[in-house]
C-alpha atoms as a PDB file:
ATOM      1  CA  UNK A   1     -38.617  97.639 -71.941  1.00  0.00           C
ATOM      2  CA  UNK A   2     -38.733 100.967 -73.365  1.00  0.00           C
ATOM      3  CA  UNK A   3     -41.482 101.947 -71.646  1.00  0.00           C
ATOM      4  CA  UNK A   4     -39.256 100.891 -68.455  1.00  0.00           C
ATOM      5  CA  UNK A   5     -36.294 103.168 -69.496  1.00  0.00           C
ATOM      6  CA  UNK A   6     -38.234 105.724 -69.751  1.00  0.00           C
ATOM      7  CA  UNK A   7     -40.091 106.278 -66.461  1.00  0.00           C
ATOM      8  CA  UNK A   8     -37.004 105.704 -65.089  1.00  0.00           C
ATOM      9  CA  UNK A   9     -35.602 108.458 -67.199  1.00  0.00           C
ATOM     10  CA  UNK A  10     -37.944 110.912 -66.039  1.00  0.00           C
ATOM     11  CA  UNK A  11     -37.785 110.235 -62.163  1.00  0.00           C
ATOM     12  CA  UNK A  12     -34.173 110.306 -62.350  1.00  0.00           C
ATOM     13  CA  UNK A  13     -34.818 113.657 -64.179  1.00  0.00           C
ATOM     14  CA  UNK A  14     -37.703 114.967 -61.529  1.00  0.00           C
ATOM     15  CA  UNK A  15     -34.825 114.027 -58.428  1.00  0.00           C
ATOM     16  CA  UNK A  16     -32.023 115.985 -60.287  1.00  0.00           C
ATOM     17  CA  UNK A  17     -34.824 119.261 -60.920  1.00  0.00           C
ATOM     18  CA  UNK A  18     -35.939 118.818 -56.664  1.00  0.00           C
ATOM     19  CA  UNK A  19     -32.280 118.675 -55.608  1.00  0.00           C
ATOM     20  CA  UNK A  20     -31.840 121.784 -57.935  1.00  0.00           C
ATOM     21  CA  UNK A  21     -34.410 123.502 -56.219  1.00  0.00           C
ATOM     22  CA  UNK A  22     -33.558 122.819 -52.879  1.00  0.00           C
ATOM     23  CA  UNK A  23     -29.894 124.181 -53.136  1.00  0.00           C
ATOM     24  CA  UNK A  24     -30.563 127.113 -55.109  1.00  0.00           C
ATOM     25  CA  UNK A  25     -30.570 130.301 -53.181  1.00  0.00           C
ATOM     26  CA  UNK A  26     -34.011 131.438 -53.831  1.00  0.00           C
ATOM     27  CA  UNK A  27     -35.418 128.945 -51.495  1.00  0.00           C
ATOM     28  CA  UNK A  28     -32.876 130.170 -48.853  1.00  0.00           C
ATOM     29  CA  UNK A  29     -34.560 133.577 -48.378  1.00  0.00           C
ATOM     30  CA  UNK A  30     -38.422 131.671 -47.605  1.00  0.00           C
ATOM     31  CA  UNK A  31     -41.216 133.850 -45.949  1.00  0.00           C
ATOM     32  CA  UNK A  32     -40.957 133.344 -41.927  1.00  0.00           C
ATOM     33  CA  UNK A  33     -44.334 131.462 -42.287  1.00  0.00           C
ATOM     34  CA  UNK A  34     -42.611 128.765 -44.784  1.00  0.00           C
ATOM     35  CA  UNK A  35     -39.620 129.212 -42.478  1.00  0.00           C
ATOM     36  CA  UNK A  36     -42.312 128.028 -39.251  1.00  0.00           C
ATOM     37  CA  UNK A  37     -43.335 125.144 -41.490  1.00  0.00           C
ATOM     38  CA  UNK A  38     -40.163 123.547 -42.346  1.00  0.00           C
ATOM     39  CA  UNK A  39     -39.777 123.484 -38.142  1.00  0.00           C
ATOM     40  CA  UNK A  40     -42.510 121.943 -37.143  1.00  0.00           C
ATOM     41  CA  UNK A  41     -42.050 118.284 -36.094  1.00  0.00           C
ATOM     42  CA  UNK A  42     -44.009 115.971 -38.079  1.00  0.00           C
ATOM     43  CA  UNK A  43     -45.004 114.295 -34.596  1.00  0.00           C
ATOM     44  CA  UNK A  44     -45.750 117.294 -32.096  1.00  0.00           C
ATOM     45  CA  UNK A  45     -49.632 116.022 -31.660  1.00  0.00           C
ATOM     46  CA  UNK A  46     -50.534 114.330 -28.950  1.00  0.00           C
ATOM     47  CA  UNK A  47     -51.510 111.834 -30.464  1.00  0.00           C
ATOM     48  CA  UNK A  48     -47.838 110.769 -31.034  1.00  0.00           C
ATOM     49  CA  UNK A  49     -46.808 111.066 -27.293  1.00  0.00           C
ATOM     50  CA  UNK A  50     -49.403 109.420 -26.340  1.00  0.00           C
ATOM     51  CA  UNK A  51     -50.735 106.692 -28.936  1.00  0.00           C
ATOM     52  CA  UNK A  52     -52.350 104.634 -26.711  1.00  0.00           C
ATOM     53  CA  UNK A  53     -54.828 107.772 -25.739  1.00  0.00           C
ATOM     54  CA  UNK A  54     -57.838 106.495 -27.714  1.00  0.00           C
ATOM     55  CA  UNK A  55     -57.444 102.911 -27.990  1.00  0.00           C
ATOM     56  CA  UNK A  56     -60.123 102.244 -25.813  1.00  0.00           C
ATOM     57  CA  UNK A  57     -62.852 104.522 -27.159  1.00  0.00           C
ATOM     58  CA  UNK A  58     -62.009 103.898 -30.811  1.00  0.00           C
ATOM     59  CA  UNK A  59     -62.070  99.657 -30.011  1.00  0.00           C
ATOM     60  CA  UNK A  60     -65.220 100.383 -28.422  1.00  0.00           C
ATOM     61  CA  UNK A  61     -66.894 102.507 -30.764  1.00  0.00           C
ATOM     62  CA  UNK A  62     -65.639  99.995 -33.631  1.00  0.00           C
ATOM     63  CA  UNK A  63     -67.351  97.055 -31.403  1.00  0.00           C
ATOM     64  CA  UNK A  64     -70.047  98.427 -30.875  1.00  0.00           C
ATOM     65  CA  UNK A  65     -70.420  99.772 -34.833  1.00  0.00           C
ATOM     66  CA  UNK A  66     -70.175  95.617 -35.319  1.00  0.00           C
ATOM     67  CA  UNK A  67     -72.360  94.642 -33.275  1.00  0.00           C
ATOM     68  CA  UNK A  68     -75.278  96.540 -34.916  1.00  0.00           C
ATOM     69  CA  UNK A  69     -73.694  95.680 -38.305  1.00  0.00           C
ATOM     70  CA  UNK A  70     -75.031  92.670 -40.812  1.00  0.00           C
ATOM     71  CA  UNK A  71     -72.032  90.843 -39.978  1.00  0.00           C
ATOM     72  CA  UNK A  72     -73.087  89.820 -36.161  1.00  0.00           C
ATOM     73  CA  UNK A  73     -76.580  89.201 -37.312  1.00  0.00           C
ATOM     74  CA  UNK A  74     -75.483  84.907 -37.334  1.00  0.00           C
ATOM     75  CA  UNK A  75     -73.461  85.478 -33.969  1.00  0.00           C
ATOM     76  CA  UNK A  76     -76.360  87.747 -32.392  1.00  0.00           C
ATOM     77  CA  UNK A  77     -78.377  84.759 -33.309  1.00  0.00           C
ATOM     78  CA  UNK A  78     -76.595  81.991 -32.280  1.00  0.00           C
ATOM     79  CA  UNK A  79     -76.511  83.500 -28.478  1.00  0.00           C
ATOM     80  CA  UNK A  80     -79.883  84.750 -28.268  1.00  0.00           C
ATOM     81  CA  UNK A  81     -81.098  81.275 -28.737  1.00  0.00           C
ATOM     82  CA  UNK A  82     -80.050  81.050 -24.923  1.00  0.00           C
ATOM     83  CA  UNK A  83     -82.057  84.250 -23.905  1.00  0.00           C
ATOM     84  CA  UNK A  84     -85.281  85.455 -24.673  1.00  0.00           C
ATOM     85  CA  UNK A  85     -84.397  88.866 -26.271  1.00  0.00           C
ATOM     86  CA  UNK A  86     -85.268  90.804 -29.861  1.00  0.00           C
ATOM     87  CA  UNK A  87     -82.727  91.623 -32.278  1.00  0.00           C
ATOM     88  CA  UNK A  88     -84.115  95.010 -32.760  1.00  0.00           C
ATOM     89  CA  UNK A  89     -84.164  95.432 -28.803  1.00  0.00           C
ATOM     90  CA  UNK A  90     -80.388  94.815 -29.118  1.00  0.00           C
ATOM     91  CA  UNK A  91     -79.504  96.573 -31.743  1.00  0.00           C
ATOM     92  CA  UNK A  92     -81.104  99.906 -30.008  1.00  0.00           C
ATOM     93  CA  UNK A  93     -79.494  99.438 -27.095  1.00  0.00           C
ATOM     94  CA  UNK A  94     -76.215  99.401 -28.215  1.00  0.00           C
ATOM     95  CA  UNK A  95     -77.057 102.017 -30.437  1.00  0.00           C
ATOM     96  CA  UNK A  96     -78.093 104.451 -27.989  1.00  0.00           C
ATOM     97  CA  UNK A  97     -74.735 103.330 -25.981  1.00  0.00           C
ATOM     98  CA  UNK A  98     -72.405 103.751 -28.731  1.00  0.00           C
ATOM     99  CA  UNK A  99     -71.904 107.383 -28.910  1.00  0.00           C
ATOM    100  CA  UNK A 100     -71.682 107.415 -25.356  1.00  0.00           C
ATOM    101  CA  UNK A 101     -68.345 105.435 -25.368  1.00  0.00           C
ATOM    102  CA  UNK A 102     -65.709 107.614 -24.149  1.00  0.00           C
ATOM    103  CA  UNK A 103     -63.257 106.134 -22.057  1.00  0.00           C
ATOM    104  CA  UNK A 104     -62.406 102.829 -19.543  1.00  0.00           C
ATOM    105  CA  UNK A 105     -65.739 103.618 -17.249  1.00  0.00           C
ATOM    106  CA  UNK A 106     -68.510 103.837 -20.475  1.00  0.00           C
ATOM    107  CA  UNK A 107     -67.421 101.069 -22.267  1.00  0.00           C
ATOM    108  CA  UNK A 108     -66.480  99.063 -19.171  1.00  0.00           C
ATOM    109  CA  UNK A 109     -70.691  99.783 -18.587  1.00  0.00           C
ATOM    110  CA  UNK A 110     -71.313  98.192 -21.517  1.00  0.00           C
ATOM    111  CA  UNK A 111     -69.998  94.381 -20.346  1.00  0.00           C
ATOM    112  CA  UNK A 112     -70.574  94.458 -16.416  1.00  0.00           C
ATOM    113  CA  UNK A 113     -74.140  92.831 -15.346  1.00  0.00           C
ATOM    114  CA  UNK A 114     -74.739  94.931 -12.249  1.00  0.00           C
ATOM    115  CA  UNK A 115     -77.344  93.065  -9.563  1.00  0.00           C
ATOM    116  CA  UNK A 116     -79.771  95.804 -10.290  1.00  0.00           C
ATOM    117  CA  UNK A 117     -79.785  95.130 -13.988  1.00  0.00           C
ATOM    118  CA  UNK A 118     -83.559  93.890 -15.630  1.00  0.00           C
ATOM    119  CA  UNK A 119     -83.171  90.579 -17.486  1.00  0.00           C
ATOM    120  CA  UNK A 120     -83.326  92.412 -20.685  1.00  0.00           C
ATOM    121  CA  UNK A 121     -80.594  94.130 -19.750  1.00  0.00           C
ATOM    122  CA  UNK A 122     -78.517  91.279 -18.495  1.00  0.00           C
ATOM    123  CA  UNK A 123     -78.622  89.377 -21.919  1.00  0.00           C
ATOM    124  CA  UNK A 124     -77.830  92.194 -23.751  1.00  0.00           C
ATOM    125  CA  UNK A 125     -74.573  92.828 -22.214  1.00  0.00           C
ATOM    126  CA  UNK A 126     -73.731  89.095 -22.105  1.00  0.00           C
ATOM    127  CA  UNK A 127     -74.593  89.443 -25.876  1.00  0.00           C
ATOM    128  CA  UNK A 128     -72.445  91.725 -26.064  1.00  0.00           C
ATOM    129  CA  UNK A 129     -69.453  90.805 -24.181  1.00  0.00           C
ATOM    130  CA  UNK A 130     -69.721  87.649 -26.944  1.00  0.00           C
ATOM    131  CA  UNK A 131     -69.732  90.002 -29.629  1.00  0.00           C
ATOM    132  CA  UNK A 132     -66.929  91.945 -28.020  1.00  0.00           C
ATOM    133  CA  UNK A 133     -64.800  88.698 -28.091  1.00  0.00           C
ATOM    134  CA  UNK A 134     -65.894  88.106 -31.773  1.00  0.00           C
ATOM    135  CA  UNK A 135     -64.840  91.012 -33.314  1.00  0.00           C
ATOM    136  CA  UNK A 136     -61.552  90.979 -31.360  1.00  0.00           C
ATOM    137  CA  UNK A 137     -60.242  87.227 -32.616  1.00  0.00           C
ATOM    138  CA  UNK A 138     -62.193  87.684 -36.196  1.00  0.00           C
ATOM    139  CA  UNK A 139     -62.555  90.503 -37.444  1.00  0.00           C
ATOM    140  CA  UNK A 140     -60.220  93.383 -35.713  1.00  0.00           C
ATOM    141  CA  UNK A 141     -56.851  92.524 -37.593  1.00  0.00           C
ATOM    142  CA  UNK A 142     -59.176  94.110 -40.712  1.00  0.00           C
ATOM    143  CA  UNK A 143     -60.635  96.965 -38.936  1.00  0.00           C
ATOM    144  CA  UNK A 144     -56.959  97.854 -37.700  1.00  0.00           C
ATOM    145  CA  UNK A 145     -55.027  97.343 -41.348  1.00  0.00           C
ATOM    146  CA  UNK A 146     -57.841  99.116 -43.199  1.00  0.00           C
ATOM    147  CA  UNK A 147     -59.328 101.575 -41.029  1.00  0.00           C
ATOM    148  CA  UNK A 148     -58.613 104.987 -40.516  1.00  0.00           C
ATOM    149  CA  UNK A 149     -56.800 103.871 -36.870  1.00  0.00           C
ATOM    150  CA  UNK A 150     -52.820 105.599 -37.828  1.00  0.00           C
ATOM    151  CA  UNK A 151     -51.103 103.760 -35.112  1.00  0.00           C
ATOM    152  CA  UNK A 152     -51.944 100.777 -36.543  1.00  0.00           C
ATOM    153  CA  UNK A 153     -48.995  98.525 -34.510  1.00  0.00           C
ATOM    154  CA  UNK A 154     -49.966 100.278 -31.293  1.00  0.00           C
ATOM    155  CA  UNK A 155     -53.933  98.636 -31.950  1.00  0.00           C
ATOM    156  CA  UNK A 156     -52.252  95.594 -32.936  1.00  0.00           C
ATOM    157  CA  UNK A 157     -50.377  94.637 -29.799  1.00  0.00           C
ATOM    158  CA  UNK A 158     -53.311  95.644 -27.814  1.00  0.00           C
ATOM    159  CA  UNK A 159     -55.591  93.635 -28.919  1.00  0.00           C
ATOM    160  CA  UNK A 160     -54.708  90.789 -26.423  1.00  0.00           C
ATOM    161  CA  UNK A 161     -55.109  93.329 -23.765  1.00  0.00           C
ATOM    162  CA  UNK A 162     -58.836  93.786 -24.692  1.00  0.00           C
ATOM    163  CA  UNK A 163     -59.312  90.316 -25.023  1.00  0.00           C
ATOM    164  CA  UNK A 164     -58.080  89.764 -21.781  1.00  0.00           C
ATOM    165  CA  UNK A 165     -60.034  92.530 -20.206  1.00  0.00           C
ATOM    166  CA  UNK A 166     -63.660  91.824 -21.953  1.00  0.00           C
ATOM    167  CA  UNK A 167     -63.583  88.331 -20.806  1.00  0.00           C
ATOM    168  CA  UNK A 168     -62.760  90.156 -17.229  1.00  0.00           C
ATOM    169  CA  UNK A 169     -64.868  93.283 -17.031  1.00  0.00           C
ATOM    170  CA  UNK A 170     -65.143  93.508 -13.633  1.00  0.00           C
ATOM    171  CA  UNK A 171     -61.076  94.169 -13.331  1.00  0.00           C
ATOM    172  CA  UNK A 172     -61.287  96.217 -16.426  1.00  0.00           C
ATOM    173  CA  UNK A 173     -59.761  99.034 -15.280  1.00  0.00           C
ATOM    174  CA  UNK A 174     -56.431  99.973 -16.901  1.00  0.00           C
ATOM    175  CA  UNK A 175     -55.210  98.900 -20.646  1.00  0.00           C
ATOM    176  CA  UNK A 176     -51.644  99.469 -19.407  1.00  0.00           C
ATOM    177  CA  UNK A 177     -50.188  95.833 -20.358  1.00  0.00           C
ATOM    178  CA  UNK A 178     -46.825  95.158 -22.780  1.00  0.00           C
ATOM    179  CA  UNK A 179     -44.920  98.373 -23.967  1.00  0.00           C
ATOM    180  CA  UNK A 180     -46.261  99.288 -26.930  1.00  0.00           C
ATOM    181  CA  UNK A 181     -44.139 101.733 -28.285  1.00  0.00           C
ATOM    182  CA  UNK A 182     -40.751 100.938 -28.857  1.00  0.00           C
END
């Protein structure tokens, strides 16, 4: 209890020294640079005005980070025993991919089977379409709470958008869906 009385004690102590600082007159007369400091807005990036900016290339980049991870080597498993493809094939390919992912059009490249595609090809990106989903109902409510993301509700109330678009890749084209921002 003691113990208890006396952190509080000091806090109340360290508030009454800060207010004491910050109404004194010394810190009236601050350099200009201090001065430029106190002005800024804690929000002026751009990341701010526009916080869904990167959603797509950081989901992407964390799918895709997943997908060559331990954790999808019992998915990766499960749906290759439809198609006829190695792991280490896989894992390369998306590898090579990954740091490619910079937008709607890469990462939308990533889950659309084009005619032209080899077989190879084909199962990889229905592997990974699978994986896609995976990640987004299992495990992207942990990447998004603690991650580095900082717009963490933003992530959150998207993730039914790319849900909704991976399962529909070929009218993947926007990631405009509820407002996020409020």
């Amino acid at each position: 209890m003691r113990f208890l009385k006396n952190k509080i004690r000091l806090a109340e102590e360290a508030f009454q020294r800060k207010q004491e600082l910050l109404s004194s007159p010394s810190t009236q007369a601050s350099s200009p640079s201090e001065k430029k400091r106190r002005q800024r807005k804690p929000n002026s990036n751009s990341q701010a005005l526009n916080p869904t900016k990167n959603v797509i290339i950081n989901f992407g980049k964390a799918i895709a980070t997943f997908a060559t991870s331990g954790l999808a080597v019992p998915y990766v498993q499960s749906f290759m025993g439809t198609a006829q493809v190695d792991f280490k094939g896989f894992v390369d390919f998306i590898s090579q991919r990954k740091s490619s992912i910079g937008g709607i059009e890469s990462f939308r490249s990533l889950l659309v089977i084009q005619n032209d595609d080899s077989a190879e090809l084909r199962a990889f990106k229905q592997i990974f379409k699978m994986l896609s989903e995976v990640f987004l109902k299992y495990f992207s409510v942990n990447w998004i709470i603690h991650g580095k993301v900082t717009q963490k509700t933003v992530y959150l109330k998207y993730r039914h958008s790319m849900m909704r678009r991976i399962q529909n890749p070929e009218h993947f084209t926007n990631i405009k869906g509820k407002k996020a921002c409020n």
